[in-house]
PDB file of N, CA and C in Angstrom:
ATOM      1  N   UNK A   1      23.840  -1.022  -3.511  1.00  0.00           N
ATOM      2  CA  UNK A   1      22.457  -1.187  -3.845  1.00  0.00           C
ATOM      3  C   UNK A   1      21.894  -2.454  -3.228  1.00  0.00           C
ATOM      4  N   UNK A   2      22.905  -3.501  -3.568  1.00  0.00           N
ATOM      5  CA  UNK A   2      22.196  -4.893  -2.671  1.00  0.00           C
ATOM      6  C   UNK A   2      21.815  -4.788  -1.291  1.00  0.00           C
ATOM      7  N   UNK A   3      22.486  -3.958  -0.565  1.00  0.00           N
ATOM      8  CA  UNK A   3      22.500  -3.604   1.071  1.00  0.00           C
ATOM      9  C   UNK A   3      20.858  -2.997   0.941  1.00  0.00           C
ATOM     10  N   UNK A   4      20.582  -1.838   0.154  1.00  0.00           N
ATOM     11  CA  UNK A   4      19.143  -1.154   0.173  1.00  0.00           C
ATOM     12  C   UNK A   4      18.586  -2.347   0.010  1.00  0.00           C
ATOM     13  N   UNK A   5      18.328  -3.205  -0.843  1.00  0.00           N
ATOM     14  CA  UNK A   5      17.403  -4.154  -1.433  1.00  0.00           C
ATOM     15  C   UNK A   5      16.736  -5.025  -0.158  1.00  0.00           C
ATOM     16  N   UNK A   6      17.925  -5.335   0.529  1.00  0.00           N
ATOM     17  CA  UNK A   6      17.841  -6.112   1.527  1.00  0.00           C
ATOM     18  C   UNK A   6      17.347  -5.748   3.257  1.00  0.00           C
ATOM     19  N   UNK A   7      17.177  -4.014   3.148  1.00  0.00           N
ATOM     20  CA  UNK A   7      16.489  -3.848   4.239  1.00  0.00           C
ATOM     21  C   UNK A   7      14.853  -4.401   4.795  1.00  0.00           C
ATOM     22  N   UNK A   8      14.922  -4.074   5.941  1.00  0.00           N
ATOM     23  CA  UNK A   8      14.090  -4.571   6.422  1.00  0.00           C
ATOM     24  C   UNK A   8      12.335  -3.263   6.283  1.00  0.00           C
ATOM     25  N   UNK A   9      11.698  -3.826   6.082  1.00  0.00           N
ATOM     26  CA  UNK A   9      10.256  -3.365   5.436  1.00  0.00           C
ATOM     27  C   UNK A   9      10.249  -1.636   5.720  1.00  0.00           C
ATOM     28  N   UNK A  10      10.335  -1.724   7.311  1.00  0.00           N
ATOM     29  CA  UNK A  10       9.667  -1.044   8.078  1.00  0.00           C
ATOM     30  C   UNK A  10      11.475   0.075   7.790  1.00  0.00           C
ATOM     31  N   UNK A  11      12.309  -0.429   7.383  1.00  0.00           N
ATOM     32  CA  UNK A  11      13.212   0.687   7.174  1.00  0.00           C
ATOM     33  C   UNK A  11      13.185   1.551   6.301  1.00  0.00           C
ATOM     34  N   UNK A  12      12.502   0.356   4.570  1.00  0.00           N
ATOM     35  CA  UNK A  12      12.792   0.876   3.600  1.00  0.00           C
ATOM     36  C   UNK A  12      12.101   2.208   3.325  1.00  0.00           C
ATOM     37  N   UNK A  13      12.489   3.169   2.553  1.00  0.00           N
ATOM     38  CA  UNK A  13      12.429   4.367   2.034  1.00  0.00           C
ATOM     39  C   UNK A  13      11.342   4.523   0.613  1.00  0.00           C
ATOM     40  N   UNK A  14      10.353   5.137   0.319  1.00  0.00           N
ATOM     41  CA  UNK A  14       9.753   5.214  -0.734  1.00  0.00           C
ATOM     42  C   UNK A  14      10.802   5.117  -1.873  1.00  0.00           C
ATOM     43  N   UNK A  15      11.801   5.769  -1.763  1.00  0.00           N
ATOM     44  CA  UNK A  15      12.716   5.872  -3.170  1.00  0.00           C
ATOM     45  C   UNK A  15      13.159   4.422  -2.907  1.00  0.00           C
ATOM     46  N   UNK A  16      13.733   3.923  -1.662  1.00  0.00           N
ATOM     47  CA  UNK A  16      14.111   2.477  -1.789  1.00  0.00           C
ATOM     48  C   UNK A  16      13.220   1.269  -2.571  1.00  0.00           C
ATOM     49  N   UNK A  17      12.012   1.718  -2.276  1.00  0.00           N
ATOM     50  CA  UNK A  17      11.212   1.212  -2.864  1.00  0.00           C
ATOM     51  C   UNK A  17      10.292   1.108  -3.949  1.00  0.00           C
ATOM     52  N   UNK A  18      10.653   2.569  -4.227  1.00  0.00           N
ATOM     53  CA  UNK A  18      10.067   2.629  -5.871  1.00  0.00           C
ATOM     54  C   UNK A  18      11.502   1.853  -6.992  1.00  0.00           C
ATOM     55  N   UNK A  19      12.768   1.666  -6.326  1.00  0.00           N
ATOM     56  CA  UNK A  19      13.988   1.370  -7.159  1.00  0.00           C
ATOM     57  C   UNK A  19      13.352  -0.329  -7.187  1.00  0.00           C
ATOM     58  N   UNK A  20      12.954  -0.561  -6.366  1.00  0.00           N
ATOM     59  CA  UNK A  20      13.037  -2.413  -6.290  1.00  0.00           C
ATOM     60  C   UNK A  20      11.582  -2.392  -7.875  1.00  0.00           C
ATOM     61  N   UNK A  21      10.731  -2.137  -7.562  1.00  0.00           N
ATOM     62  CA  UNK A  21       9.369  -1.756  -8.298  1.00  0.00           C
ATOM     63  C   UNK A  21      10.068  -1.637 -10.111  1.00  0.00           C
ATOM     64  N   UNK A  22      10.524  -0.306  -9.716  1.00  0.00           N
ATOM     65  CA  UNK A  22      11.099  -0.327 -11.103  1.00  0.00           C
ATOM     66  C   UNK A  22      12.161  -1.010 -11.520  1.00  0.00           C
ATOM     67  N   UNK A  23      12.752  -1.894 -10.780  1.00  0.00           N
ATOM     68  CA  UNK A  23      13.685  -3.209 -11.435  1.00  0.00           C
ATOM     69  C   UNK A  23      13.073  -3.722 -12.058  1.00  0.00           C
ATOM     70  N   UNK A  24      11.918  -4.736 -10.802  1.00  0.00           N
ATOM     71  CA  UNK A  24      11.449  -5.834 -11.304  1.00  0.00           C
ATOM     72  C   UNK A  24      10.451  -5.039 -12.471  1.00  0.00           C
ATOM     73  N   UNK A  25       9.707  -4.099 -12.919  1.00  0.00           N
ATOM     74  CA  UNK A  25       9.179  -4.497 -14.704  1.00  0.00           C
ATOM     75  C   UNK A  25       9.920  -3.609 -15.265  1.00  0.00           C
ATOM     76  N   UNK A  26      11.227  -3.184 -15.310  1.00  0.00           N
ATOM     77  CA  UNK A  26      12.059  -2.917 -16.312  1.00  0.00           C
ATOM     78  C   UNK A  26      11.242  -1.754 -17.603  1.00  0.00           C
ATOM     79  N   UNK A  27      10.345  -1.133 -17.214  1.00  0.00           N
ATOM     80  CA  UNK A  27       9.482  -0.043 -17.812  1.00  0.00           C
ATOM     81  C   UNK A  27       9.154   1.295 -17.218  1.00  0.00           C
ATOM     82  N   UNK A  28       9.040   2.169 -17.770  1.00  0.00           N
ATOM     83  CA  UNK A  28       8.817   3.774 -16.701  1.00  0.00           C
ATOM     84  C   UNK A  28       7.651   3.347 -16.514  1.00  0.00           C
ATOM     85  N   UNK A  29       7.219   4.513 -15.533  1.00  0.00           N
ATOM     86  CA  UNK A  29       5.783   3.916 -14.984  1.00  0.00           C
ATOM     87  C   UNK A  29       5.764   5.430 -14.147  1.00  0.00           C
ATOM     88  N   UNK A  30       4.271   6.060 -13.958  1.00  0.00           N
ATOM     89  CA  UNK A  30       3.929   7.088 -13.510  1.00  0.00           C
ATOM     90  C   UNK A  30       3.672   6.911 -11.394  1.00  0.00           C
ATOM     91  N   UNK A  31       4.017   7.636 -10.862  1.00  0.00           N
ATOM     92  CA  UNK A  31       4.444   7.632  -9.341  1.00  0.00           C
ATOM     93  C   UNK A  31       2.863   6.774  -9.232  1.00  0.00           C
ATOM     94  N   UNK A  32       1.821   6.608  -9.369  1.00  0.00           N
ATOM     95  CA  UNK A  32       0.496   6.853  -8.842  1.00  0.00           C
ATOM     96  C   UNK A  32       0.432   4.287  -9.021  1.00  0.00           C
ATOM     97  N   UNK A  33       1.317   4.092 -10.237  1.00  0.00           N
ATOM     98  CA  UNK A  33       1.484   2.707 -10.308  1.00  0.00           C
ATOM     99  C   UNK A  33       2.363   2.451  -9.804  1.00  0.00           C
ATOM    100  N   UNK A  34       3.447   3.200  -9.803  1.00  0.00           N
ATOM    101  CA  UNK A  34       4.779   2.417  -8.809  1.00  0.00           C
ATOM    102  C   UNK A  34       4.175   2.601  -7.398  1.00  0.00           C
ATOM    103  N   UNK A  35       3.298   3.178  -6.279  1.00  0.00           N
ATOM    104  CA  UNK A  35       2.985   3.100  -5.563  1.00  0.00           C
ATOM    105  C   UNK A  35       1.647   2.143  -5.196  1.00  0.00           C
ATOM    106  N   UNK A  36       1.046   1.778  -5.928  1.00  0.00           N
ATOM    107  CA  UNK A  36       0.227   1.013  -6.128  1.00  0.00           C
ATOM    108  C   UNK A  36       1.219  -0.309  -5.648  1.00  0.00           C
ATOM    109  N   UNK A  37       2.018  -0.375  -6.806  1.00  0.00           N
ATOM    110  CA  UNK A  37       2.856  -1.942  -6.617  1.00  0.00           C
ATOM    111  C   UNK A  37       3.683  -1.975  -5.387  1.00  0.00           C
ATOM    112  N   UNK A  38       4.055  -0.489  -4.323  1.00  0.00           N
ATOM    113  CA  UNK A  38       4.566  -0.761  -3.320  1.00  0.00           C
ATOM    114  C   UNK A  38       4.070  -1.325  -2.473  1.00  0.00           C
ATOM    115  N   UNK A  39       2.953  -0.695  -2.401  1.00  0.00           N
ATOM    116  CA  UNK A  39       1.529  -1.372  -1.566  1.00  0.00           C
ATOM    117  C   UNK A  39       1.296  -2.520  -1.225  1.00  0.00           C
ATOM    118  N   UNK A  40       0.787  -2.371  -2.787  1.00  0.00           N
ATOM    119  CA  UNK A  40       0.355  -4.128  -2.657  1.00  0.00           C
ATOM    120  C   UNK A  40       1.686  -5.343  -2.314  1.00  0.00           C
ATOM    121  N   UNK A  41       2.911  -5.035  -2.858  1.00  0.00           N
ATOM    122  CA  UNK A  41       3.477  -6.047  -2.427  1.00  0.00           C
ATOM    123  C   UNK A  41       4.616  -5.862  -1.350  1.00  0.00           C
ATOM    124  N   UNK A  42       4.390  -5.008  -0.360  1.00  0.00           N
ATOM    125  CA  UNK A  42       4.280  -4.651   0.933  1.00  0.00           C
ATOM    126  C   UNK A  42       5.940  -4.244   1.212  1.00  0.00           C
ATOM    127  N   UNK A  43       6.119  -3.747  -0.070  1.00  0.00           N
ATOM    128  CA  UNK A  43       7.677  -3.003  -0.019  1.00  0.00           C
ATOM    129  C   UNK A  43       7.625  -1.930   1.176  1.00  0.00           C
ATOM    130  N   UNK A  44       6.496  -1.087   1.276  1.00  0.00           N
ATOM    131  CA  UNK A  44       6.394   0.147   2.135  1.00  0.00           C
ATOM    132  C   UNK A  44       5.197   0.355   2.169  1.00  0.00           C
ATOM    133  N   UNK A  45       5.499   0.934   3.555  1.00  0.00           N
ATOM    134  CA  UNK A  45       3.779   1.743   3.927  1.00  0.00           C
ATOM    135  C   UNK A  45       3.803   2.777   4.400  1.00  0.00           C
ATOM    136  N   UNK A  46       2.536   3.527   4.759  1.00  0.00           N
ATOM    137  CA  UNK A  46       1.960   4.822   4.960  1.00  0.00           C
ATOM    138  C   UNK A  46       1.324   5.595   4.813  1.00  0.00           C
ATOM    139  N   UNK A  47       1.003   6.202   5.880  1.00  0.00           N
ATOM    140  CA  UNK A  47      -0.467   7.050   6.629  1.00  0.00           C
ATOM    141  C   UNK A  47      -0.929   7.897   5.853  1.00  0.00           C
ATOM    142  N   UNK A  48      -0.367   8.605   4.941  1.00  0.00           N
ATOM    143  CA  UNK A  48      -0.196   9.659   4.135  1.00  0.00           C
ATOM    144  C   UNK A  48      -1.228   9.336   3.198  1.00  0.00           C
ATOM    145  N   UNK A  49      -2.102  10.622   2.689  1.00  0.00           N
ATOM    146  CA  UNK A  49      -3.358  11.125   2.323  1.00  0.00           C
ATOM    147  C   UNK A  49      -2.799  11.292   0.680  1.00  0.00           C
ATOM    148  N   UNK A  50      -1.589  11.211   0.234  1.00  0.00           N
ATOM    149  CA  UNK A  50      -1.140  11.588  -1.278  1.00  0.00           C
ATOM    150  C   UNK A  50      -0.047  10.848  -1.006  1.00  0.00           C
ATOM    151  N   UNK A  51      -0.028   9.447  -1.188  1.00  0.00           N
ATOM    152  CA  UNK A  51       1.206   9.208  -1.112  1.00  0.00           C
ATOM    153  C   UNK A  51       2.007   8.910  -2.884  1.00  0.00           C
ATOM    154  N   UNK A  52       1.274   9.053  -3.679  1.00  0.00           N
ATOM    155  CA  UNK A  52       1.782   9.401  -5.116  1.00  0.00           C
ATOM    156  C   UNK A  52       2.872  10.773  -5.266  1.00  0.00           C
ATOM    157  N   UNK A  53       2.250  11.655  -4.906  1.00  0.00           N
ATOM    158  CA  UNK A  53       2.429  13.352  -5.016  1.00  0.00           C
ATOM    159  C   UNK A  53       3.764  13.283  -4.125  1.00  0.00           C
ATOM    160  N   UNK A  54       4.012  12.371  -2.573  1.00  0.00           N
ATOM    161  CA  UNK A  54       4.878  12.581  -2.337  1.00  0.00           C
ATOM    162  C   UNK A  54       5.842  11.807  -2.837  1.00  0.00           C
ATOM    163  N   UNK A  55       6.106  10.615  -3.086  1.00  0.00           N
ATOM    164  CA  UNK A  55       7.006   9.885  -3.973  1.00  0.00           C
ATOM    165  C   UNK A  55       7.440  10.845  -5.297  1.00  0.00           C
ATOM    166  N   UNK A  56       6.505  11.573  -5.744  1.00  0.00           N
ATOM    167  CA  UNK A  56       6.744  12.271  -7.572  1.00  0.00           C
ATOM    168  C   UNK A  56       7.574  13.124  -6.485  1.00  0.00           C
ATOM    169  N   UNK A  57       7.555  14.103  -5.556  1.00  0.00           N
ATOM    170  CA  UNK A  57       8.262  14.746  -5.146  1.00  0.00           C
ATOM    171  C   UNK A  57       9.639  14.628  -4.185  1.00  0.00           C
ATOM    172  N   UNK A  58       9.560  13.011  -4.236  1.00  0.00           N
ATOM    173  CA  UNK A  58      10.878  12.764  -3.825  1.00  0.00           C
ATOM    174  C   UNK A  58      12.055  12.155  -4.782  1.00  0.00           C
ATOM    175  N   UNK A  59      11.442  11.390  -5.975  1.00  0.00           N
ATOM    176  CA  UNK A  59      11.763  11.465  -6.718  1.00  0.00           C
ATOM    177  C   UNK A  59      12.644  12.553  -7.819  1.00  0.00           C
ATOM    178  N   UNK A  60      11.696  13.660  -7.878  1.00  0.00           N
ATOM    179  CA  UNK A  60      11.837  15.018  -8.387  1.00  0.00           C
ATOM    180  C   UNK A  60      12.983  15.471  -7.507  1.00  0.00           C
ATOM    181  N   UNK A  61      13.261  15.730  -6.770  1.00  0.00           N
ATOM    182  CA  UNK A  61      14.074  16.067  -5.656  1.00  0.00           C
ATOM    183  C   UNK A  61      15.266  15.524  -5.639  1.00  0.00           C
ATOM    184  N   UNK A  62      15.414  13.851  -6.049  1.00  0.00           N
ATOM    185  CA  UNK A  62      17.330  13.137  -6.017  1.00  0.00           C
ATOM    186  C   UNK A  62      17.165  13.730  -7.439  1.00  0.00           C
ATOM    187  N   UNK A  63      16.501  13.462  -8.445  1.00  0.00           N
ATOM    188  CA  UNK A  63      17.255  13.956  -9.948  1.00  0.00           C
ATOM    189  C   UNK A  63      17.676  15.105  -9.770  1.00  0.00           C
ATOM    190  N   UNK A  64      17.304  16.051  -9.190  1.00  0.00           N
ATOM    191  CA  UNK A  64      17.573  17.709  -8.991  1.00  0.00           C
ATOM    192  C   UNK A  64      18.498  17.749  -8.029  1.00  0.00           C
ATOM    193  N   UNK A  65      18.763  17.207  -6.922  1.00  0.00           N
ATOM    194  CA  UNK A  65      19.653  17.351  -6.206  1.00  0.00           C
ATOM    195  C   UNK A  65      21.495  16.482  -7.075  1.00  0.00           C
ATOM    196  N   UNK A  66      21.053  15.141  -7.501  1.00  0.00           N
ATOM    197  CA  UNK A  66      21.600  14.627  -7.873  1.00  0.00           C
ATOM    198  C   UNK A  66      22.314  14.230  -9.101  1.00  0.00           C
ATOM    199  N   UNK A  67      21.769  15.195  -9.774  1.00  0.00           N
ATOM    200  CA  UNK A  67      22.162  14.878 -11.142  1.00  0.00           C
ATOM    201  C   UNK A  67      22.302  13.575 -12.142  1.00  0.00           C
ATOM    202  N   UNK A  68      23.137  13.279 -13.158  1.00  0.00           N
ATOM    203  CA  UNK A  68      23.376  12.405 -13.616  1.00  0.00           C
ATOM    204  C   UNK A  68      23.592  11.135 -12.797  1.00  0.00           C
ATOM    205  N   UNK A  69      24.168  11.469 -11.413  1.00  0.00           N
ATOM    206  CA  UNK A  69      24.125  10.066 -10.538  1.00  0.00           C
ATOM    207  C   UNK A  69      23.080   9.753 -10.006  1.00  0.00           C
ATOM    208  N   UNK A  70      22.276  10.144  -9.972  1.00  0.00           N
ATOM    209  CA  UNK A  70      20.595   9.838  -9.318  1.00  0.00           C
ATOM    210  C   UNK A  70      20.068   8.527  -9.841  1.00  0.00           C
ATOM    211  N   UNK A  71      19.582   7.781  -8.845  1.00  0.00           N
ATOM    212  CA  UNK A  71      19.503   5.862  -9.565  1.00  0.00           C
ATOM    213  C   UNK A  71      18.194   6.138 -10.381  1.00  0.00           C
ATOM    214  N   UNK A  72      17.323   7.644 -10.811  1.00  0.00           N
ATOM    215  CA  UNK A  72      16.050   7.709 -11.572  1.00  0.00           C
ATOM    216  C   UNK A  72      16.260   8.677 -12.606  1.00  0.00           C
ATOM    217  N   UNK A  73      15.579   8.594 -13.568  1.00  0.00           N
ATOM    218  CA  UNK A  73      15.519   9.500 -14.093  1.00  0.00           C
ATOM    219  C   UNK A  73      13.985   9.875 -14.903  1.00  0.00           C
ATOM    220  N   UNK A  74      13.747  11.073 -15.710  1.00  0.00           N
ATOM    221  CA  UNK A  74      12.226  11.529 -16.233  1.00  0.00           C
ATOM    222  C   UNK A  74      12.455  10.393 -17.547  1.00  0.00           C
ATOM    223  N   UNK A  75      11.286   9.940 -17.925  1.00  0.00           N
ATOM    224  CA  UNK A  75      11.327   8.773 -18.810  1.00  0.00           C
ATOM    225  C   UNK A  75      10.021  10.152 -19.919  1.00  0.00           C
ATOM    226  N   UNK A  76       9.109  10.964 -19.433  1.00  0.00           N
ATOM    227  CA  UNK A  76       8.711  11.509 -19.919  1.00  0.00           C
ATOM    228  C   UNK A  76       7.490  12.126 -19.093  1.00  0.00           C
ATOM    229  N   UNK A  77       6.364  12.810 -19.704  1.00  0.00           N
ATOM    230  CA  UNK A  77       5.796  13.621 -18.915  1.00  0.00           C
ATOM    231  C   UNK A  77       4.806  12.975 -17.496  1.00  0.00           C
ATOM    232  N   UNK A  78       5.846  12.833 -16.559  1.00  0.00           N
ATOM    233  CA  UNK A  78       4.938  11.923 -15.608  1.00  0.00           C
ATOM    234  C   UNK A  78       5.550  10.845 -15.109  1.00  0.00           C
ATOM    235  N   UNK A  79       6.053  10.220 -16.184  1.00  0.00           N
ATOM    236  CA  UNK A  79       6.791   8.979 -16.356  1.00  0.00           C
ATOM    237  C   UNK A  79       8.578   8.765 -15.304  1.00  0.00           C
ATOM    238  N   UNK A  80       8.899   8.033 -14.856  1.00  0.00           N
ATOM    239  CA  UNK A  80      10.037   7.714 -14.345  1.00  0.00           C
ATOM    240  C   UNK A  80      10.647   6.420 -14.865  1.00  0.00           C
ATOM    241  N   UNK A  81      11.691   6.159 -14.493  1.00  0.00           N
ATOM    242  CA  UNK A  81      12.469   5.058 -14.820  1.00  0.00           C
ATOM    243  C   UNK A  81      13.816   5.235 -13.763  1.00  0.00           C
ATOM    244  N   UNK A  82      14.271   3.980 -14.051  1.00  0.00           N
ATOM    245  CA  UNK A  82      16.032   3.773 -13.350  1.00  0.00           C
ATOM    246  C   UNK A  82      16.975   4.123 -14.416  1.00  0.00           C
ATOM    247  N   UNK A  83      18.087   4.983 -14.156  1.00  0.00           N
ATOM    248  CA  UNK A  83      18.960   5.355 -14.719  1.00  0.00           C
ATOM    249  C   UNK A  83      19.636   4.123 -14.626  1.00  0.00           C
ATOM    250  N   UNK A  84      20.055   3.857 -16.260  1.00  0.00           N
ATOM    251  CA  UNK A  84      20.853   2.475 -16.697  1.00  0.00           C
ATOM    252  C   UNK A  84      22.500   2.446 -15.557  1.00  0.00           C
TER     253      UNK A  84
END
């Protein structure tokens, strides 16, 4: 995980970067604010016209692919979090 943390901007991954987001405030939070906070504090960028919708759907996608090992999980309707 420290290796992800430590990439470089233009490498990191929306999921890389929604994980740093949801460290630092330790609270679920709906795709539409964790992308907000990617933004603004310049974890990641991109061109993309929904970039909420695609994060919820990449998100959606490691829990389902991944199961119990997936670093996220549904905190509730909307809601995400980091699996402890």
């Amino acid at each position: 995980m420290a290796k992800r943390l430590r990439r470089e901007r233009s490498q990191r991954t929306a999921l890389d970067a929604a994980e740093i987001v949801l460290r630092q405030t330790a609270r679920p939070m709906r795709c539409s604010e964790i992308v907000e906070a990617m933004l603004s504090k310049g974890y990641w960028t991109t061109r993309g016209q929904t970039p909420s919708a695609t994060l919820h759907a990449a998100i959606s996608r490691d829990i389902e692919a991944k199961g119990t090992t997936s670093r996220f999980r549904r905190a509730g309707k909307g809601l995400f979090s980091l699996a402890k």
